[in-house]
C-alpha atoms as a PDB file:
ATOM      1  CA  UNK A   1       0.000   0.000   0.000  1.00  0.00           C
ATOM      2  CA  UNK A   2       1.291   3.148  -1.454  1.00  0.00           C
ATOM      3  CA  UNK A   3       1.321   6.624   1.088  1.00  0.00           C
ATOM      4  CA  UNK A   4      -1.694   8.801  -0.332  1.00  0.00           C
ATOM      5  CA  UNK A   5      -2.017  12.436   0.018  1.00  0.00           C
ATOM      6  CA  UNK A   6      -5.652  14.258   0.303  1.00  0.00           C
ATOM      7  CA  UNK A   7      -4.715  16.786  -2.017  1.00  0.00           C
ATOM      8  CA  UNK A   8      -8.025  18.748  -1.627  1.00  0.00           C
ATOM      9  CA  UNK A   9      -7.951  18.107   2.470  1.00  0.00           C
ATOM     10  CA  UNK A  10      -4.403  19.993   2.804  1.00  0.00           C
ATOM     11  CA  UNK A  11      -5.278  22.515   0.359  1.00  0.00           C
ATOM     12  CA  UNK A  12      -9.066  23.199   2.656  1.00  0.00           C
ATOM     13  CA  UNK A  13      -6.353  23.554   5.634  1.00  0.00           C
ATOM     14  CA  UNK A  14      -4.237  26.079   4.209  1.00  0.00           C
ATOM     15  CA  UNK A  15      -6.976  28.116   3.635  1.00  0.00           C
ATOM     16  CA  UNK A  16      -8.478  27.635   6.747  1.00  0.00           C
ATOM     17  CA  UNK A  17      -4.922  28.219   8.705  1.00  0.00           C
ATOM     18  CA  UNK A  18      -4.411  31.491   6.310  1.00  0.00           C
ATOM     19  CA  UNK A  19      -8.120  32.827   7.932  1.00  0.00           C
ATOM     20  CA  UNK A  20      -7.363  32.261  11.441  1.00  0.00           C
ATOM     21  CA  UNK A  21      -3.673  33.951  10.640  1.00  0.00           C
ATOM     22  CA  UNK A  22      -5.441  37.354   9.186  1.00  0.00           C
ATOM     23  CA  UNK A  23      -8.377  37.152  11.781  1.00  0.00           C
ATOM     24  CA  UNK A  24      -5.305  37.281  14.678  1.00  0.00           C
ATOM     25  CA  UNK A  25      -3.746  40.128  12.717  1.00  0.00           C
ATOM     26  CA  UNK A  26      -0.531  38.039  11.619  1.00  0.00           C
ATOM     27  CA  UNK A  27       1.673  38.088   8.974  1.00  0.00           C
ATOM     28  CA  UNK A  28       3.442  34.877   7.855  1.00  0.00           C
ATOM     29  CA  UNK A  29       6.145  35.992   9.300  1.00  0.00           C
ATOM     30  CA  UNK A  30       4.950  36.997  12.108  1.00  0.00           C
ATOM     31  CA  UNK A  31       2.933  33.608  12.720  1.00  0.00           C
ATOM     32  CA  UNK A  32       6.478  31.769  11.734  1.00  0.00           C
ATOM     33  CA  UNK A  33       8.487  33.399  14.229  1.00  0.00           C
ATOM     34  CA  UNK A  34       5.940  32.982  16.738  1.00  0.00           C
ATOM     35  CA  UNK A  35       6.078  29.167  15.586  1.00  0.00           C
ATOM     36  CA  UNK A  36       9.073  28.985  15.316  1.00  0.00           C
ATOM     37  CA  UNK A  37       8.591  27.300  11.766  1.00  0.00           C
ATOM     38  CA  UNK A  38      10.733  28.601   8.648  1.00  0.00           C
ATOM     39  CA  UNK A  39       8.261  31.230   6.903  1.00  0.00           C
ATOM     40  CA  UNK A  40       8.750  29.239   3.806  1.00  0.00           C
ATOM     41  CA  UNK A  41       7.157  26.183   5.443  1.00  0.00           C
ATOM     42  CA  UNK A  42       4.279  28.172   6.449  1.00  0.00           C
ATOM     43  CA  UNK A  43       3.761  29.801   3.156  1.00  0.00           C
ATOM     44  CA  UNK A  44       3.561  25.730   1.814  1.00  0.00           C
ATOM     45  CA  UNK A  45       0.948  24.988   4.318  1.00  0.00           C
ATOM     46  CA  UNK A  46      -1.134  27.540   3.347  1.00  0.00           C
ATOM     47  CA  UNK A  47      -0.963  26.974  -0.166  1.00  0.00           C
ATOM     48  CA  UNK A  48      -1.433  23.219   0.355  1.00  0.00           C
ATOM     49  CA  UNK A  49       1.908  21.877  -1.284  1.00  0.00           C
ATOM     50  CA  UNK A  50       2.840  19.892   2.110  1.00  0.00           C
ATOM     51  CA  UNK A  51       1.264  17.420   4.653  1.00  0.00           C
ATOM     52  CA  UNK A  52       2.189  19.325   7.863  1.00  0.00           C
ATOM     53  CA  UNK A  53       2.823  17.506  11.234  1.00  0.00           C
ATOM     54  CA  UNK A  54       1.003  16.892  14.426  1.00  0.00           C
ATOM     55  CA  UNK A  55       3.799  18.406  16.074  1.00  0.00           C
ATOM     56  CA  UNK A  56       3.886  21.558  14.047  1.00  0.00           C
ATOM     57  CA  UNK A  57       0.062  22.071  14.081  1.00  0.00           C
ATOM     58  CA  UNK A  58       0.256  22.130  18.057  1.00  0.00           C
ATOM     59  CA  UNK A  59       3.211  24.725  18.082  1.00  0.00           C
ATOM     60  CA  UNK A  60       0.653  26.811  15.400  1.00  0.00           C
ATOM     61  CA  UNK A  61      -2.319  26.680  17.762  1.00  0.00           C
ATOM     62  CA  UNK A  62      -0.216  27.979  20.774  1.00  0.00           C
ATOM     63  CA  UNK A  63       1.155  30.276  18.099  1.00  0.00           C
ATOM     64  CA  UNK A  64      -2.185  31.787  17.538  1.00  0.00           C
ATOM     65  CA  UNK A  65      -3.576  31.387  20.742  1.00  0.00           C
ATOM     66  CA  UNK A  66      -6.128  28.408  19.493  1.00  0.00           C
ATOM     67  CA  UNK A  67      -7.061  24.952  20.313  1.00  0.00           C
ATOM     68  CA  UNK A  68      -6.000  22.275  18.268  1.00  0.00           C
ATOM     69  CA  UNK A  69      -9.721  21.760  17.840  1.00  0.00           C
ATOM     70  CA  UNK A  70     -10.378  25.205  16.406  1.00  0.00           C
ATOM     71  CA  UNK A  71      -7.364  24.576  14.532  1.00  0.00           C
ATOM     72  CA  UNK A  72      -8.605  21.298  12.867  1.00  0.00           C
ATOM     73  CA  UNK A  73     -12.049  22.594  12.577  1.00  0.00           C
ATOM     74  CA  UNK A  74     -12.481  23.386   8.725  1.00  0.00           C
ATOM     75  CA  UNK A  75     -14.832  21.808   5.948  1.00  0.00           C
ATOM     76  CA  UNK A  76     -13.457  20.630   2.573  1.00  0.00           C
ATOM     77  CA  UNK A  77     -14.767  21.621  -0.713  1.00  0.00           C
ATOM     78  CA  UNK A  78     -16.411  19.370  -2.922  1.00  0.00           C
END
């Protein structure tokens, strides 16, 4: 069994992740540096390109002062 991404799922995420990150008032690099997380690697997320981590989606909610839940709480397009 081959290692499938959810192209559309990652994609619904960066969007989602770009919201909360202009609702808080952050720039990427802001957000980043509050992360600690290379800005490039944030710009991927939100554009979708990469699978992110557990571990860096719990340093992004602290980063932005969220739950994980809130965090994880977006709807994919069909």
């Amino acid at each position: 069994m081959g290692y499938t991404r959810h192209i559309e799922g990652m994609k619904a995420f960066g969007k989602h992740l770009r919201s909360l990150r202009l609702a808080k008032g952050l720039s990427q690099e802001q957000l980043a540096w509050k992360a600690d997380i290379e800005l490039s690697q944030i710009s991927r997320i939100e554009r979708g390109i990469i699978n992110t981590s557990l571990s860096q989606l719990l340093v992004i909610a602290a980063a932005l002062e969220i739950p994980l839940k809130e965090l994880c709480d977006f709807e994919i397009d069909s």
